[in-house]
N, C-alpha and C. Protein backbone atom coordinates (compact mmCIF):
# COMPACT_ATOMS: atom_id res chain seq x y z
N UNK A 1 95.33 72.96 111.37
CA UNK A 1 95.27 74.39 111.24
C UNK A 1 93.81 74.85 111.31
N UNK A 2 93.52 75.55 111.81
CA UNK A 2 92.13 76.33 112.12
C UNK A 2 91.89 77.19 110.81
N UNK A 3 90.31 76.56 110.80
CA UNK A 3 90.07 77.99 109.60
C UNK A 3 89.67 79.11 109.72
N UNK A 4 89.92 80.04 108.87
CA UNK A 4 90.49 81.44 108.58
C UNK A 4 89.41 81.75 107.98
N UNK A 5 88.03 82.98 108.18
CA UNK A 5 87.59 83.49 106.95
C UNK A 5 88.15 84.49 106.25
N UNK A 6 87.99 84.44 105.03
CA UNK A 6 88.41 85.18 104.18
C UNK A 6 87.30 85.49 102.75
N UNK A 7 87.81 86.60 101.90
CA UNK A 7 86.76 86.87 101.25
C UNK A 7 88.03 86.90 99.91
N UNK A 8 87.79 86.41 99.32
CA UNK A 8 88.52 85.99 97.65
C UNK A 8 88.10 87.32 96.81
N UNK A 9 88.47 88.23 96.42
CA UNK A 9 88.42 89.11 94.95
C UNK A 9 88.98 88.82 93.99
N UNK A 10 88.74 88.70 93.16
CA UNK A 10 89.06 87.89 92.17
C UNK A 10 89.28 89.06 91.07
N UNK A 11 90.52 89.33 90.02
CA UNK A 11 90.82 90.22 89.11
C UNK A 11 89.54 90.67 88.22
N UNK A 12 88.45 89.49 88.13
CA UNK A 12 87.38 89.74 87.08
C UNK A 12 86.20 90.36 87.89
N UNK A 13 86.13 90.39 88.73
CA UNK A 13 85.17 90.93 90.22
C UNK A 13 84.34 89.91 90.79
N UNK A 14 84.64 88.56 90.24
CA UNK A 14 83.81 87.78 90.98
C UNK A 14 84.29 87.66 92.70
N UNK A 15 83.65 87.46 93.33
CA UNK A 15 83.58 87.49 94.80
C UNK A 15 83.28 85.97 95.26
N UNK A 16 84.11 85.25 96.23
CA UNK A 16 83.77 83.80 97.28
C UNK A 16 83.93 84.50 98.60
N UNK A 17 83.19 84.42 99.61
CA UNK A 17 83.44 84.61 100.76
C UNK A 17 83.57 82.72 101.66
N UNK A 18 84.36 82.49 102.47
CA UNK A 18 84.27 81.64 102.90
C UNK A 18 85.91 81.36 104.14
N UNK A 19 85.90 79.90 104.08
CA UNK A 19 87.16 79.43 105.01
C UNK A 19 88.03 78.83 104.25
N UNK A 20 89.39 79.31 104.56
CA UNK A 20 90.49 78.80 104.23
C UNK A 20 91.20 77.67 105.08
N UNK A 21 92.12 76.96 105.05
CA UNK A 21 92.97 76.38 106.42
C UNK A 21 94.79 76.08 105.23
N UNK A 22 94.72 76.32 103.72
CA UNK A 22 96.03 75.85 103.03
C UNK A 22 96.49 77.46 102.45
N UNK A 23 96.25 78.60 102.87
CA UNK A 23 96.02 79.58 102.06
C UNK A 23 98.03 79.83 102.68
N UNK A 24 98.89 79.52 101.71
CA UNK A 24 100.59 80.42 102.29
C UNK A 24 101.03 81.56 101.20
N UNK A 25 101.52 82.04 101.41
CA UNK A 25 101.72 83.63 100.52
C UNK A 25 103.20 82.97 99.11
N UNK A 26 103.29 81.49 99.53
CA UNK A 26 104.65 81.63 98.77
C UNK A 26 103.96 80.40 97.64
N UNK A 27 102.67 79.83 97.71
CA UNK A 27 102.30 79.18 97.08
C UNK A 27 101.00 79.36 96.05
N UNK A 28 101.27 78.81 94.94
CA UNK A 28 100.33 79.30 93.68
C UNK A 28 98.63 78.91 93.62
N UNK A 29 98.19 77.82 94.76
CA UNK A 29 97.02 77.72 94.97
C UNK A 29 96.84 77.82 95.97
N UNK A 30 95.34 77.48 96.43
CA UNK A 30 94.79 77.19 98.25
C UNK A 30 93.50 76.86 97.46
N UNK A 31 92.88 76.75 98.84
CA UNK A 31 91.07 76.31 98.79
C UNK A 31 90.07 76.90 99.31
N UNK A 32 88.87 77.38 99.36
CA UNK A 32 88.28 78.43 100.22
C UNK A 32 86.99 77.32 100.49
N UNK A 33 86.47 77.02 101.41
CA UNK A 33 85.15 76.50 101.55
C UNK A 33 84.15 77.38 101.82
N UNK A 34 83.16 77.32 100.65
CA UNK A 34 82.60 78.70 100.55
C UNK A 34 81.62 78.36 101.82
N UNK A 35 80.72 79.44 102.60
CA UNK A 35 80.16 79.89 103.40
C UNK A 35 78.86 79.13 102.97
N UNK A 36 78.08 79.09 101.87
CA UNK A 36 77.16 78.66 101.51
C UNK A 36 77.03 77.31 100.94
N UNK A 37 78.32 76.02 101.26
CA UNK A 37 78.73 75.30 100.93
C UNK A 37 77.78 74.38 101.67
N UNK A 38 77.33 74.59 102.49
CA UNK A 38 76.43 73.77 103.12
C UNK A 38 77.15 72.41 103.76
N UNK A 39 78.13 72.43 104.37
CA UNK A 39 79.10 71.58 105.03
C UNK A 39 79.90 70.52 104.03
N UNK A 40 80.04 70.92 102.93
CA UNK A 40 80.82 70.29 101.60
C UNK A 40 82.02 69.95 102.00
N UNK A 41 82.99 68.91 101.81
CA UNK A 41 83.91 68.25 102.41
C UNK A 41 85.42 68.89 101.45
N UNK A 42 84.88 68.99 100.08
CA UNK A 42 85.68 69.29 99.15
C UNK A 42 85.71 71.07 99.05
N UNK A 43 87.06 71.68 99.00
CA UNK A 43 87.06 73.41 99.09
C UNK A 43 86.64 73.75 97.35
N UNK A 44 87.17 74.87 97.02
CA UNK A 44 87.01 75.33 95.82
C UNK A 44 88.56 75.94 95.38
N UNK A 45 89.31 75.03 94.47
CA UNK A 45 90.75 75.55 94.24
C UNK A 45 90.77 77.04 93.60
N UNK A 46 91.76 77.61 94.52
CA UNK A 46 91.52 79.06 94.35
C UNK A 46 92.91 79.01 93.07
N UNK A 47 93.48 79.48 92.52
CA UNK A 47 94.66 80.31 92.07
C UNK A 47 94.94 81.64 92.46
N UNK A 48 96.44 82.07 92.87
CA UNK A 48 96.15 83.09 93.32
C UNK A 48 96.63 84.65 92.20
N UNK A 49 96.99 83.58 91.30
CA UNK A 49 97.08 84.54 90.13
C UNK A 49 95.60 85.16 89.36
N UNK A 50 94.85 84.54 89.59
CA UNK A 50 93.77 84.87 89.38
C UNK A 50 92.71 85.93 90.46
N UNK A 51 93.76 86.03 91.67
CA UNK A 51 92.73 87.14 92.81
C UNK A 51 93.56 88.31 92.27
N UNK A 52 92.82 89.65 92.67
CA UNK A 52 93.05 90.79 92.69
C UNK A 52 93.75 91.07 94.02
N UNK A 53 92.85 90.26 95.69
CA UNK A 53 93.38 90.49 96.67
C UNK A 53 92.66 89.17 97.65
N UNK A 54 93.11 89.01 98.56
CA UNK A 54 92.86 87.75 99.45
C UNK A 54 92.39 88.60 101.00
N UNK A 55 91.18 88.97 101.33
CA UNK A 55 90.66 89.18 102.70
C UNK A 55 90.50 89.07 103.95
N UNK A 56 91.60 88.39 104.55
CA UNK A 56 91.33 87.85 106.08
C UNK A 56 90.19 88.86 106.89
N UNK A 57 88.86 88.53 106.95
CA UNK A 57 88.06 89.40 107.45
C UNK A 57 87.60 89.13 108.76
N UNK A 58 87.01 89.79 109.33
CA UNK A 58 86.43 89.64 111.41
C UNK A 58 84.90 88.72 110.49
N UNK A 59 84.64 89.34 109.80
CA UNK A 59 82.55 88.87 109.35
C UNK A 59 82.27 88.72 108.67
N UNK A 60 81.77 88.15 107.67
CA UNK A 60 81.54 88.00 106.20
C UNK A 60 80.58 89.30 106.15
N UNK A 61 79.59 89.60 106.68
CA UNK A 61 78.91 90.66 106.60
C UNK A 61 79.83 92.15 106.27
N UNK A 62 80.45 92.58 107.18
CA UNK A 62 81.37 93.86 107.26
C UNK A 62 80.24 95.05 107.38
N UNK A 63 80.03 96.47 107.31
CA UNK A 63 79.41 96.99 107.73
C UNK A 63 79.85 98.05 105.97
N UNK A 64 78.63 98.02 104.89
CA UNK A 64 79.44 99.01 103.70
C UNK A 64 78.95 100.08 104.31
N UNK A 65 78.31 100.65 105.04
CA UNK A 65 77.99 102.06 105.19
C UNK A 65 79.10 102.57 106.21
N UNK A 66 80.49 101.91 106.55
CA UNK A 66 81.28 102.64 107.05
C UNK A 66 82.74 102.62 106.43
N UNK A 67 82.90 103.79 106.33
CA UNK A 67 84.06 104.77 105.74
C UNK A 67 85.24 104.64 106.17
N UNK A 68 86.11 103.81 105.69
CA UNK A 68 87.54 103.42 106.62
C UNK A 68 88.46 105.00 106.54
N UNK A 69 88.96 104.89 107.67
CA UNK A 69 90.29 105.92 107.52
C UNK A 69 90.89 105.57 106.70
N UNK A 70 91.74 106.60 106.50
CA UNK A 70 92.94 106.37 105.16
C UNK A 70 94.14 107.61 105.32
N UNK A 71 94.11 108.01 106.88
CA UNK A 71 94.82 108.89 107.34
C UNK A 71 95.93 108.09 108.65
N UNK A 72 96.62 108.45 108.27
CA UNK A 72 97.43 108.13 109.42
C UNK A 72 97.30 109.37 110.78
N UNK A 73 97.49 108.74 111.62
CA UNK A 73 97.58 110.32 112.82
C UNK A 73 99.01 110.44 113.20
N UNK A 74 99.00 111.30 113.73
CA UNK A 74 100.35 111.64 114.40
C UNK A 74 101.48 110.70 115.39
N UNK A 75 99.97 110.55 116.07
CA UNK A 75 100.85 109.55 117.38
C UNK A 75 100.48 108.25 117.40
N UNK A 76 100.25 107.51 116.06
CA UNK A 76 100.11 106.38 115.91
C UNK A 76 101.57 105.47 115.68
N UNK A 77 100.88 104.22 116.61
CA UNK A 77 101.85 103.45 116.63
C UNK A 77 102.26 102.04 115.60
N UNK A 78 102.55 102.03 114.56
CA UNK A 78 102.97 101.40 113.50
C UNK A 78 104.02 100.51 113.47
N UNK A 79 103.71 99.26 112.64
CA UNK A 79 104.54 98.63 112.41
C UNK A 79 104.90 97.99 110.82
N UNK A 80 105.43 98.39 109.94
CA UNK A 80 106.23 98.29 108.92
C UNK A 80 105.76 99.28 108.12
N UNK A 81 106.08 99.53 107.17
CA UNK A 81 105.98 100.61 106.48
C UNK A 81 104.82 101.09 105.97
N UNK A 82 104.22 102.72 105.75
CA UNK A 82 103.12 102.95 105.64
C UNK A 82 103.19 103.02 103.99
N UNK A 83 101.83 102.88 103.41
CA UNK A 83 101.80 102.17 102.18
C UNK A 83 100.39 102.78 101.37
N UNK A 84 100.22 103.20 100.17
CA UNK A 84 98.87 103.43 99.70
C UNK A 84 98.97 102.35 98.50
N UNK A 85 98.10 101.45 98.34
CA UNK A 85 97.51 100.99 97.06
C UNK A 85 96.68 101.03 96.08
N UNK A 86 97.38 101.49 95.25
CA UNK A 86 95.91 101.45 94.51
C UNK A 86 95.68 100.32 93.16
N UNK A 87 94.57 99.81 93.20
CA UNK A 87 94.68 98.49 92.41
C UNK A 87 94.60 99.24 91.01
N UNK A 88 94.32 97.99 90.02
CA UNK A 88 94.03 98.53 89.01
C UNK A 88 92.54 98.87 88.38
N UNK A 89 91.58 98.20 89.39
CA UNK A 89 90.29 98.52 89.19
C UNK A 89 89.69 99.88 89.81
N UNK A 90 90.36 100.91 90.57
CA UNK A 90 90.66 101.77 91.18
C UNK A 90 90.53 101.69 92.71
N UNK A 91 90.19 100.80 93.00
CA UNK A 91 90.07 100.67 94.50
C UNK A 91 91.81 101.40 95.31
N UNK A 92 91.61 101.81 96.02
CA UNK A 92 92.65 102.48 97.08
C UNK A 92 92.40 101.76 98.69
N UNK A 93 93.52 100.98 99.21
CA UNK A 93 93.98 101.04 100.50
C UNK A 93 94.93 101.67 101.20
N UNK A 94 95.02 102.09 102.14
CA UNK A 94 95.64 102.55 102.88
C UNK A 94 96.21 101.73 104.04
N UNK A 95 97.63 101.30 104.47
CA UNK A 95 97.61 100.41 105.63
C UNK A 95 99.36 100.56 105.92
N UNK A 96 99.84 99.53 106.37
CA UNK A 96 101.14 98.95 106.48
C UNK A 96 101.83 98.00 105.87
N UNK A 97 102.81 97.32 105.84
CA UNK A 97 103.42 96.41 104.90
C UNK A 97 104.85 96.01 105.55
N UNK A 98 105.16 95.15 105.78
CA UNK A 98 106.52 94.70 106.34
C UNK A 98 107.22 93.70 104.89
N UNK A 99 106.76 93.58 104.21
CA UNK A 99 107.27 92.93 102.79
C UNK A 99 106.73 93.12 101.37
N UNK A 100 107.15 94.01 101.62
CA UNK A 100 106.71 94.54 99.35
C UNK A 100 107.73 93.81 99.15
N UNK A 101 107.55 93.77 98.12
CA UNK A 101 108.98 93.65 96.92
C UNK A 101 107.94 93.50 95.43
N UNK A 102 107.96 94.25 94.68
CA UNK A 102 107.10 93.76 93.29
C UNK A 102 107.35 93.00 92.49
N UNK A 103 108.72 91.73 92.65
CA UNK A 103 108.57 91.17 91.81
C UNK A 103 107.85 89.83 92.67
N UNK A 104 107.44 89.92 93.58
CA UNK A 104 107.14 88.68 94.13
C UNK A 104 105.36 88.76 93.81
N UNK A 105 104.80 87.42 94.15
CA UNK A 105 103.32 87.72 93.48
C UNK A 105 102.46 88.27 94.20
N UNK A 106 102.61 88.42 95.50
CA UNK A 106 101.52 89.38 96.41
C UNK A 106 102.68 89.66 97.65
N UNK A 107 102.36 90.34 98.49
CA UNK A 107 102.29 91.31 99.94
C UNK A 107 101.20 91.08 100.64
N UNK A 108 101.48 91.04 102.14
CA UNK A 108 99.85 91.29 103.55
C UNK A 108 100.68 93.12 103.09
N UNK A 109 99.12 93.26 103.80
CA UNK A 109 99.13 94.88 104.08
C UNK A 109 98.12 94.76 105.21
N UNK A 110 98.55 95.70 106.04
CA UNK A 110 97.47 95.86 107.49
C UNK A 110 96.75 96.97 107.77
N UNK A 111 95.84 96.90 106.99
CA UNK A 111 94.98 98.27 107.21
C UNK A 111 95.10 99.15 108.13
N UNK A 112 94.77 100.48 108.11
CA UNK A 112 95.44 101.40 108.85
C UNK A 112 94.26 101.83 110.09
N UNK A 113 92.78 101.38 109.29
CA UNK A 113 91.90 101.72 110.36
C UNK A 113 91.80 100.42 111.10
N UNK A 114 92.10 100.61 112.36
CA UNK A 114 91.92 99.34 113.48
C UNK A 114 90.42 99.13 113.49
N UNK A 115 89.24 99.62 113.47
CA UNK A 115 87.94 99.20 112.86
C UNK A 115 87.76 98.51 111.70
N UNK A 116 88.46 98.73 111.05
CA UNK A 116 88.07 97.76 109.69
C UNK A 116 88.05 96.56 109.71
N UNK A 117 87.07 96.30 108.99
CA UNK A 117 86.05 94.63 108.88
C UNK A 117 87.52 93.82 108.65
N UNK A 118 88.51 94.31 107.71
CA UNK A 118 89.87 93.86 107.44
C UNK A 118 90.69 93.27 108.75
N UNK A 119 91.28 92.33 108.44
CA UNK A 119 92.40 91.76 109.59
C UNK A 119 93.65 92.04 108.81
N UNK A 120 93.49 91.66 107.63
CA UNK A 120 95.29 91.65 106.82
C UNK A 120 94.67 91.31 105.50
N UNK A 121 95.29 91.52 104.55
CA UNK A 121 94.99 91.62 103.14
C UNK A 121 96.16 91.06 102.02
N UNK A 122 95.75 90.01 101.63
CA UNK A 122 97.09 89.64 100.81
C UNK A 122 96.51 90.38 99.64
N UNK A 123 97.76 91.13 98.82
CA UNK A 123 97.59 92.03 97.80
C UNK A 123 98.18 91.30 96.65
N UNK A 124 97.35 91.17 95.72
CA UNK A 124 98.06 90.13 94.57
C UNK A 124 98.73 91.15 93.50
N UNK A 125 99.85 91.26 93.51
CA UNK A 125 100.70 92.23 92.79
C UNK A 125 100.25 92.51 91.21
N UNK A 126 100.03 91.59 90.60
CA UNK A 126 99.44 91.77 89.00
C UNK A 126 98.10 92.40 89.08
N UNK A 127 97.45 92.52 90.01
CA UNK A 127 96.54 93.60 90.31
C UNK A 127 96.20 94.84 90.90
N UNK A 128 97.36 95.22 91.11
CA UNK A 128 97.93 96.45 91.13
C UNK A 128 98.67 97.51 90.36
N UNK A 129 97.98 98.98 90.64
CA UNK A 129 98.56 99.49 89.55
C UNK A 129 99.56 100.86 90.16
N UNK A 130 99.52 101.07 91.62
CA UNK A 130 100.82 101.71 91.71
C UNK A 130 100.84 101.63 93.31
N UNK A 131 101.85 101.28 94.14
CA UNK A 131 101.99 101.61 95.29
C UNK A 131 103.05 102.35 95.89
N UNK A 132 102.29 103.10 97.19
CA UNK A 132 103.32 104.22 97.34
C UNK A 132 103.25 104.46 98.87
N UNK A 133 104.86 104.28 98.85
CA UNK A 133 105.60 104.74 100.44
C UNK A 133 105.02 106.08 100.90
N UNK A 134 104.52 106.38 102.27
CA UNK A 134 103.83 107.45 102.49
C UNK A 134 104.72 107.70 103.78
């Protein structure tokens, strides 16, 4: 399996940016090899009860001085349901979702701005504090 970067948030705000290759949505750990690992053979066991949200990102960099949409348009073309999150630290996304269910421990959501540094976002449900069908 090819690795994946991703950027780890973690419920307490600590932050790992790095590569994944064991990360599955139905399982309680994975590993991230952090970026600054300096070619380390061994990952860093993540829990995923312990993230707020899981990052599949384009850059570890990302660009903060730009402002994602959080509007849908008219004649946009979508696929699963449109969705607002808002965590419990107040952060708000805006995107899509083809599998909520809240009792399960996270959801992908697909950001709504096709610019965003974001590819897909696993949303860790215990860190969330309300989401809503739009």
């Amino acid at each position: 399996m090819e690795a994946i970067k991703v950027v780890a948030r973690f419920a307490d705000n600590r932050l790992i940016k790095g590569y994944t290759q064991d990360f599955f949505p139905n399982k309680s750990l994975f590993h991230i090899h952090p970026v600054d690992s300096a070619g380390a053979k061994e990952g860093i066991e993540i829990l995923v009860k312990d993230l707020k949200a899981l990052f599949f990102v384009r850059d570890f960099q990302g660009n903060p001085d730009y402002d994602e949409s959080k509007e849908f348009g008219p004649k946009e073309q979508i696929s699963g349901r449109k969705v607002e999150v808002a965590f419990l630290d107040g952060e708000v996304l805006v995107g899509t979702t083809l599998g909520y269910e809240p009792k399960r421990p996270g959801f992908f959501l697909h950001p709504l701005d096709p610019k965003s540094n974001n590819i897909r976002v696993f949303v860790v449900s215990q860190a969330v504090h309300n989401v809503r069908f739009l």
